[in-house]
Protein backbone atom coordinates (compact mmCIF):
# COMPACT_ATOMS: atom_id res chain seq x y z
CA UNK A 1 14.57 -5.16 -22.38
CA UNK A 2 16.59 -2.16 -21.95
CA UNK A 3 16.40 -2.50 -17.93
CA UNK A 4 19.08 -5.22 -18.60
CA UNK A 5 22.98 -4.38 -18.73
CA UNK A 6 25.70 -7.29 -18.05
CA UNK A 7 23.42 -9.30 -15.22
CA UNK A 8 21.88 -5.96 -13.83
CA UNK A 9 18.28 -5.13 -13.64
CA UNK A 10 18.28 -1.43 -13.62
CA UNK A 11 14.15 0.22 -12.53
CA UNK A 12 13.23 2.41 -14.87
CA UNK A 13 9.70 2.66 -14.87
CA UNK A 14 9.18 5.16 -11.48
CA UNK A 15 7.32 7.89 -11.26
CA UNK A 16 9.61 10.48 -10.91
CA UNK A 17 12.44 9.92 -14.12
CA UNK A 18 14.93 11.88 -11.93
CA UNK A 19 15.57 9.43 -9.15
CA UNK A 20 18.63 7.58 -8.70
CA UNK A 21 17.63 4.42 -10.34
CA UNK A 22 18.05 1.17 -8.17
CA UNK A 23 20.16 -1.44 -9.92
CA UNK A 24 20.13 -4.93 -8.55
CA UNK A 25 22.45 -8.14 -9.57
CA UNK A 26 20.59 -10.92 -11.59
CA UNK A 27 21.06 -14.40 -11.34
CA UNK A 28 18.29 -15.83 -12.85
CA UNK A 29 15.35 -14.77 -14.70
CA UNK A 30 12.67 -16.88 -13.22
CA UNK A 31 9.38 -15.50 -15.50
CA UNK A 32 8.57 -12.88 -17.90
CA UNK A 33 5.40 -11.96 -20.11
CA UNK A 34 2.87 -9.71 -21.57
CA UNK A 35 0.11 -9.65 -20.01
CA UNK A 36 -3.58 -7.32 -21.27
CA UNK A 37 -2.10 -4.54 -19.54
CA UNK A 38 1.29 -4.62 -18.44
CA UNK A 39 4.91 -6.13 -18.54
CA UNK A 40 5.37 -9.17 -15.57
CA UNK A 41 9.10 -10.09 -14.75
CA UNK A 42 10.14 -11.94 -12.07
CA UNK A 43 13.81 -12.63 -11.25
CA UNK A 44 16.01 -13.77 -8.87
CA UNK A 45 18.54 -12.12 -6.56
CA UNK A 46 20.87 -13.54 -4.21
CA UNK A 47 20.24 -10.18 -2.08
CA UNK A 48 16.71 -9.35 -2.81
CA UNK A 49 15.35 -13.08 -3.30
CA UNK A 50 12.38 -13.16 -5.46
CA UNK A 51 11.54 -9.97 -7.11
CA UNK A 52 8.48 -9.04 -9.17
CA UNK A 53 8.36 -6.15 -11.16
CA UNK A 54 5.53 -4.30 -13.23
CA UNK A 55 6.15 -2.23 -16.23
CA UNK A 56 10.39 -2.08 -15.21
CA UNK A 57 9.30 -0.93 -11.50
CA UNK A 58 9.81 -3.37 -8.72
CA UNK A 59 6.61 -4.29 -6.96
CA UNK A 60 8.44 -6.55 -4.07
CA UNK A 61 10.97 -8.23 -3.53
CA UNK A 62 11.05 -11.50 -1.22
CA UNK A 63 13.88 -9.53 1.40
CA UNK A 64 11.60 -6.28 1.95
CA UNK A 65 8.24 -6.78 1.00
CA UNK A 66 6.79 -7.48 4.41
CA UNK A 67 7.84 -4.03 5.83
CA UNK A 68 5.26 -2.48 2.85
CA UNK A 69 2.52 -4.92 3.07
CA UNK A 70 2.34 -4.97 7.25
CA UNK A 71 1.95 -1.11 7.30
CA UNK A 72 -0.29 -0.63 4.43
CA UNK A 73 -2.23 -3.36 6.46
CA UNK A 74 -2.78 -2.71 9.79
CA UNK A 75 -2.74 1.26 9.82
CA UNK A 76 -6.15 1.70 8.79
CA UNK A 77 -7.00 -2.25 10.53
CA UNK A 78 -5.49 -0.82 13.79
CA UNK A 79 -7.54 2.22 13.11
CA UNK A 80 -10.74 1.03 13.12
CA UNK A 81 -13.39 0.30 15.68
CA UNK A 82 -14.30 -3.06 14.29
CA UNK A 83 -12.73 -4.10 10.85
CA UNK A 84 -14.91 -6.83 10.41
CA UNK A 85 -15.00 -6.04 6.18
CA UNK A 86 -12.17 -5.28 4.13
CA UNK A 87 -12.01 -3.73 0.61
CA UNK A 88 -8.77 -4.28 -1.29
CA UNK A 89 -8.04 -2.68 -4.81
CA UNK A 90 -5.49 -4.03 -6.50
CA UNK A 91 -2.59 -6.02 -4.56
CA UNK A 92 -2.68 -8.95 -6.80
CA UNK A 93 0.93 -10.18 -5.46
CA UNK A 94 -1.30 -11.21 -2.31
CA UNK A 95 0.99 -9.49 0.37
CA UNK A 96 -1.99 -7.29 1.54
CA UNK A 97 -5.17 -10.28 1.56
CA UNK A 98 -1.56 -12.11 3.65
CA UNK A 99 -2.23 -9.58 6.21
CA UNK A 100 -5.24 -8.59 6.30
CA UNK A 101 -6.70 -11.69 6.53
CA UNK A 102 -4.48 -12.07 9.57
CA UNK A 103 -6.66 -9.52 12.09
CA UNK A 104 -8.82 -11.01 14.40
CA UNK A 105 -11.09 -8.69 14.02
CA UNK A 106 -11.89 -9.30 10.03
CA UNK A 107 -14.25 -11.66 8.96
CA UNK A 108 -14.20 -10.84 5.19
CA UNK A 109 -12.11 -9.29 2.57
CA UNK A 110 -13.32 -8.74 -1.26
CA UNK A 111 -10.11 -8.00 -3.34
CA UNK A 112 -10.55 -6.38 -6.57
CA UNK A 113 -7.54 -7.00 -9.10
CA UNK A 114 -7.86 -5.91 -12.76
CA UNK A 115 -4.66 -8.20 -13.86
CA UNK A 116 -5.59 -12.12 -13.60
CA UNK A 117 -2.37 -12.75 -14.79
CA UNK A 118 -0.13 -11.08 -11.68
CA UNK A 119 -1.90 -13.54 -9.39
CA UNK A 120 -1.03 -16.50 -11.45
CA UNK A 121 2.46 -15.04 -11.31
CA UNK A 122 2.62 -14.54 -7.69
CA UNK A 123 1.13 -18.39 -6.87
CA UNK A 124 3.67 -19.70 -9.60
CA UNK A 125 6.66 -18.06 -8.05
CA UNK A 126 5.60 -16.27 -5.12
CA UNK A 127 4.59 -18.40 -2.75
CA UNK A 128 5.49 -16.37 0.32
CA UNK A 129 3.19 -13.99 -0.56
CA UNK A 130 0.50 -16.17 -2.17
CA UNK A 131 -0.62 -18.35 0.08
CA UNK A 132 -3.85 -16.11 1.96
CA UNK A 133 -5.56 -16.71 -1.86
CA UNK A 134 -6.63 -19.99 -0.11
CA UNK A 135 -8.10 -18.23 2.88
CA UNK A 136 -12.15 -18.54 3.56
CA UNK A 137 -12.28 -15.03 4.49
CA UNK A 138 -11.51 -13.79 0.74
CA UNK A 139 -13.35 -13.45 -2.58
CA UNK A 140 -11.29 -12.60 -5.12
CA UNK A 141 -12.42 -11.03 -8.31
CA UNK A 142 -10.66 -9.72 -11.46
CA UNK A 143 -12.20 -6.86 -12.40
CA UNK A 144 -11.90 -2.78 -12.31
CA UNK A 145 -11.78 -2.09 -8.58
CA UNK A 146 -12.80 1.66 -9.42
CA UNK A 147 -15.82 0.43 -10.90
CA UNK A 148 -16.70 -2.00 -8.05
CA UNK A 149 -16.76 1.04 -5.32
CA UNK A 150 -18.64 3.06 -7.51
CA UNK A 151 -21.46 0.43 -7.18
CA UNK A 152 -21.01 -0.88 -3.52
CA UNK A 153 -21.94 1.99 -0.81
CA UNK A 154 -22.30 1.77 2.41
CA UNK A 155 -20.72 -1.66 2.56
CA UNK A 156 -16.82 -1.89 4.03
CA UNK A 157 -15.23 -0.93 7.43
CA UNK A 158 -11.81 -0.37 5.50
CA UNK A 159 -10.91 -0.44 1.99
CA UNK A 160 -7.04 -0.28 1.19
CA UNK A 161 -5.82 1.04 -2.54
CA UNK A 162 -2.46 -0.89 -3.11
CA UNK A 163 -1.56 0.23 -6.53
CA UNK A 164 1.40 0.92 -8.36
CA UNK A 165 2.33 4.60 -9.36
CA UNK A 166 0.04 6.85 -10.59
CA UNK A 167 0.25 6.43 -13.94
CA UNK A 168 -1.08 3.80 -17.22
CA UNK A 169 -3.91 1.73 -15.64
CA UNK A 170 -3.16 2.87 -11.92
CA UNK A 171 -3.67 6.42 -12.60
CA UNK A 172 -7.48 6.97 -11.98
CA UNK A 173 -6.68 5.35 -8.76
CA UNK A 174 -5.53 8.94 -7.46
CA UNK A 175 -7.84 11.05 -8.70
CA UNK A 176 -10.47 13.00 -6.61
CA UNK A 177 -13.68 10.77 -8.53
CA UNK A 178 -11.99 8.19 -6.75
CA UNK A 179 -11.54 9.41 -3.53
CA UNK A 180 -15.18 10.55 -3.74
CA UNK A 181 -16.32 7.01 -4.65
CA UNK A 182 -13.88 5.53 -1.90
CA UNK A 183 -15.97 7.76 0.24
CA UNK A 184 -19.49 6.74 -0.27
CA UNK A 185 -18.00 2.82 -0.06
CA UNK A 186 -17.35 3.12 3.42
CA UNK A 187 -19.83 2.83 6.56
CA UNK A 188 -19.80 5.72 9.17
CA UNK A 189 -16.42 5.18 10.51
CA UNK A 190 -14.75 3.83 7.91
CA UNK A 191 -11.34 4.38 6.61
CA UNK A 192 -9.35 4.36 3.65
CA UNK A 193 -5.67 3.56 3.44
CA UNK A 194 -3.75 4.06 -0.02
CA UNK A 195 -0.14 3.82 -1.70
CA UNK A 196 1.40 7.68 -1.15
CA UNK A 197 4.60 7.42 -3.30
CA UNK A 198 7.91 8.81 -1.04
CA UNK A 199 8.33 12.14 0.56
CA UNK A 200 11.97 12.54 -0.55
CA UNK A 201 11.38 12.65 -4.37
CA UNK A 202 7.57 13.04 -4.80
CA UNK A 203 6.42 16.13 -2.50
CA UNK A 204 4.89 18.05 -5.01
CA UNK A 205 2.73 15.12 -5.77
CA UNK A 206 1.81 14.44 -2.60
CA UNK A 207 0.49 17.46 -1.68
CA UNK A 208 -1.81 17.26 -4.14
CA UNK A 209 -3.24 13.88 -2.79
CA UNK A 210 -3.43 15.26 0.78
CA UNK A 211 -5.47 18.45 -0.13
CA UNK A 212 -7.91 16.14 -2.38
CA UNK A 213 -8.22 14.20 0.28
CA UNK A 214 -8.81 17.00 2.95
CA UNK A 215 -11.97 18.05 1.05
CA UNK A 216 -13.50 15.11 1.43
CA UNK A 217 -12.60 13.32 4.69
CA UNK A 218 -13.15 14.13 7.82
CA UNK A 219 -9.32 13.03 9.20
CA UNK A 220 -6.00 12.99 7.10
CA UNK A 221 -2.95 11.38 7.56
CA UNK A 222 0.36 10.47 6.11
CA UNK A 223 2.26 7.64 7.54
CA UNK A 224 5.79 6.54 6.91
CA UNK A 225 7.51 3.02 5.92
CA UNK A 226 11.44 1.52 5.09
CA UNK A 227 11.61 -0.51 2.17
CA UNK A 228 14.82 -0.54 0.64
CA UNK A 229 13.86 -1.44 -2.77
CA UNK A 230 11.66 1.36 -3.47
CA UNK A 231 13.16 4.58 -4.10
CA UNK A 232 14.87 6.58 -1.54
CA UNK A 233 14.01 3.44 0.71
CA UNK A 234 11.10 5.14 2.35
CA UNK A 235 7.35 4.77 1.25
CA UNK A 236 4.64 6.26 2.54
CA UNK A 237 0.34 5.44 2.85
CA UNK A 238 -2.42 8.38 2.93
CA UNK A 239 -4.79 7.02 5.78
CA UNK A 240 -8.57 8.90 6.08
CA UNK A 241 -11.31 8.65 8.21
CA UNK A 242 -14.75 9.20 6.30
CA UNK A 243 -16.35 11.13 9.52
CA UNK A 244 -14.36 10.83 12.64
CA UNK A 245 -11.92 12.86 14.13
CA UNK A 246 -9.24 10.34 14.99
CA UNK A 247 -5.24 10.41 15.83
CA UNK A 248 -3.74 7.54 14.00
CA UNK A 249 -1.18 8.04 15.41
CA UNK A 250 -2.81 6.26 18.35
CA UNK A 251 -3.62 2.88 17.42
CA UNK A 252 -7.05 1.81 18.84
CA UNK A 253 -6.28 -2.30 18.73
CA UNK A 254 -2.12 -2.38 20.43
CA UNK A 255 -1.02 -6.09 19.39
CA UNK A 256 1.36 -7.25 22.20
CA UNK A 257 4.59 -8.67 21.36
CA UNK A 258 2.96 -12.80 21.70
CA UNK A 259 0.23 -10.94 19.37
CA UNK A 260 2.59 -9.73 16.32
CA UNK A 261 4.94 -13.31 16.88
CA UNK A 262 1.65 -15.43 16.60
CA UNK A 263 0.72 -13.35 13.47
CA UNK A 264 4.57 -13.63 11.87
CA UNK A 265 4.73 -9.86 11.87
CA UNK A 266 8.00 -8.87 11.05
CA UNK A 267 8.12 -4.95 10.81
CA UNK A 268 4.87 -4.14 12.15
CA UNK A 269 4.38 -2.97 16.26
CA UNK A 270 2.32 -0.52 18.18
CA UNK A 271 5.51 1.58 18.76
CA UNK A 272 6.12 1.66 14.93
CA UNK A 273 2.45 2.72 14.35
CA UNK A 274 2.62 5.44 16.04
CA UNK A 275 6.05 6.46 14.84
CA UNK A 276 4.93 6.08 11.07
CA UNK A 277 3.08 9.62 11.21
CA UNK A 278 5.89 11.71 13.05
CA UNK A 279 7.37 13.06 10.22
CA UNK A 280 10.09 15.16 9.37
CA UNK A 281 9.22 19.08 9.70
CA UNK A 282 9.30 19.43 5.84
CA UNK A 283 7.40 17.07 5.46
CA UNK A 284 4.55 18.70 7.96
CA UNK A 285 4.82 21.72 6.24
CA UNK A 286 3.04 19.84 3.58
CA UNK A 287 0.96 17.24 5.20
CA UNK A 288 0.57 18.64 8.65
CA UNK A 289 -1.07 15.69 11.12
CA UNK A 290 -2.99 17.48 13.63
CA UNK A 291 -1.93 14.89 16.72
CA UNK A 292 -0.50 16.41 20.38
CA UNK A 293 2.74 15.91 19.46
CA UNK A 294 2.64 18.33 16.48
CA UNK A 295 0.95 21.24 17.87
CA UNK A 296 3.93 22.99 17.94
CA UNK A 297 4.03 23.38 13.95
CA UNK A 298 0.62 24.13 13.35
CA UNK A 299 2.37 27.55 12.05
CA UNK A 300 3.59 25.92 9.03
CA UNK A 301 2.00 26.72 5.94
């Protein structure tokens, strides 16, 4: 594998090939194989811990991954009215269904993962992540998650798209069909969260997703995250409402701090909530959130 150099895993597979490529120290490789539609490694780090990577990009890693999965989580959750049912493509390292599954407002989460074989991985050697596959409140099934909204309307509260980049098998999952089918999934109300790539390398790209998104939705948001073993450390989640005006900024359920200890949230709070869609001003010039506290650049185009 050419991501290997003298006990160094070097990520090569990211979206955008100019990127400083993250390089981490290897002291064991736990698992690797080929599964029907992509490359599974897992290794260990004495930094990182555990670390699962897809096609030579790092999915997780056991010292980070909880700042990802909380946010992509309980954005939209926090969102809604009433999550009671969840939709969840892809996420077959079980960090999101370990969330989700956590609100006391959901009663029942369907996640759709095409790859069988990264959930064996992740409740082989994952087991920090893997353990909500056990929970009553899921139904898993391995199949094309695109296809499964295109033939469930009406039905979910929130659906959340945690993919990998937008590219090989992943890649209709950012397309405007998609979107559209996301859409028609969702009772009045509902709300979409998805993967949004980083604001520091993938602009361009991002753009794009907002103004798809903007022609179908009725409110659009991007909202910010820290993981240090994605690139540039930052990450970021396109949040929609199908037919609501709403500030997500604003978080309609506010977990107190008892709340997020007896849930074993580590990253996620209210405060950071809120603070996940004040971006930086060149940022708004792309994605421009239309919340009080950015009125004052509503001149940006």
């Amino acid at each position: 594998m050419n991501s290997f150099k003298e006990g160094w895993f070097t990520e090569t597979g990211v979206l955008n090939s100019n990127t400083t490529n993250l390089s981490i120290r290897v002291d064991q490789i736990i698992h690797k194989q080929k599964s029907k539609f992509q490359d599974i490694l897992v290794f260990q780090s004495e930094l990182f811990g555990r670390c699962l990577v897809l096609d030579d990009a790092i999915q997780c890693t056991e010292k980070d991954e909880f700042s990802y999965q909380e946010m992509i989580a309980f954005l939209p959750l926090n969102s809604h009215q009433k999550p009671q049912k969840v939709l969840i493509i892809g996420g077959g390292d079980g960090g999101v269904v370990r969330e989700a599954v956590k609100h006391p407002l959901v009663e029942e989460v369907i996640m759709c993962e095409i790859d069988e074989a990264v959930v064996d991985v992740s409740k082989r050697f994952l087991p920090f992540m893997s353990g909500a596959f056990e929970s009553p409140k899921l139904k898993l099934l391995f199949e094309d998650g695109y296809e499964y909204v295109k033939n469930h309307k009406n039905e979910f509260d929130v659906i959340i798209t945690d993919s990998s980049d937008p590219k090989g098998p992943a890649e209709c999952l950012f397309q405007e069909p998609y979107y559209r089918a996301l859409f028609e999934s969702l009772r009045s109300g509902g709300i979409i969260c998805c993967q949004a790539e980083s604001y520091w390398f993938d602009l361009p790209f991002i753009k794009q997703l907002h103004s798809k998104c903007k022609g179908i939705f009725q409110s659009v948001a991007y909202g910010s995250t820290c993981v240090p073993s994605y690139p540039s450390g930052q990450i970021g989640f396109l949040v929609c409402c199908k037919d609501k005006a709403i500030d997500f900024s604003d978080p309609i359920h506010k977990f107190s701090l008892k709340e997020c200890n007896s849930m074993n949230l580590r990253y996620y709070t209210s405060e950071l909530h809120t603070y996940a869609f004040r971006l930086p001003p060149f940022v708004q010039k792309v994605c421009i959130q239309c919340f009080p506290f950015h009125k004052t650049l509503t001149n940006y185009t």
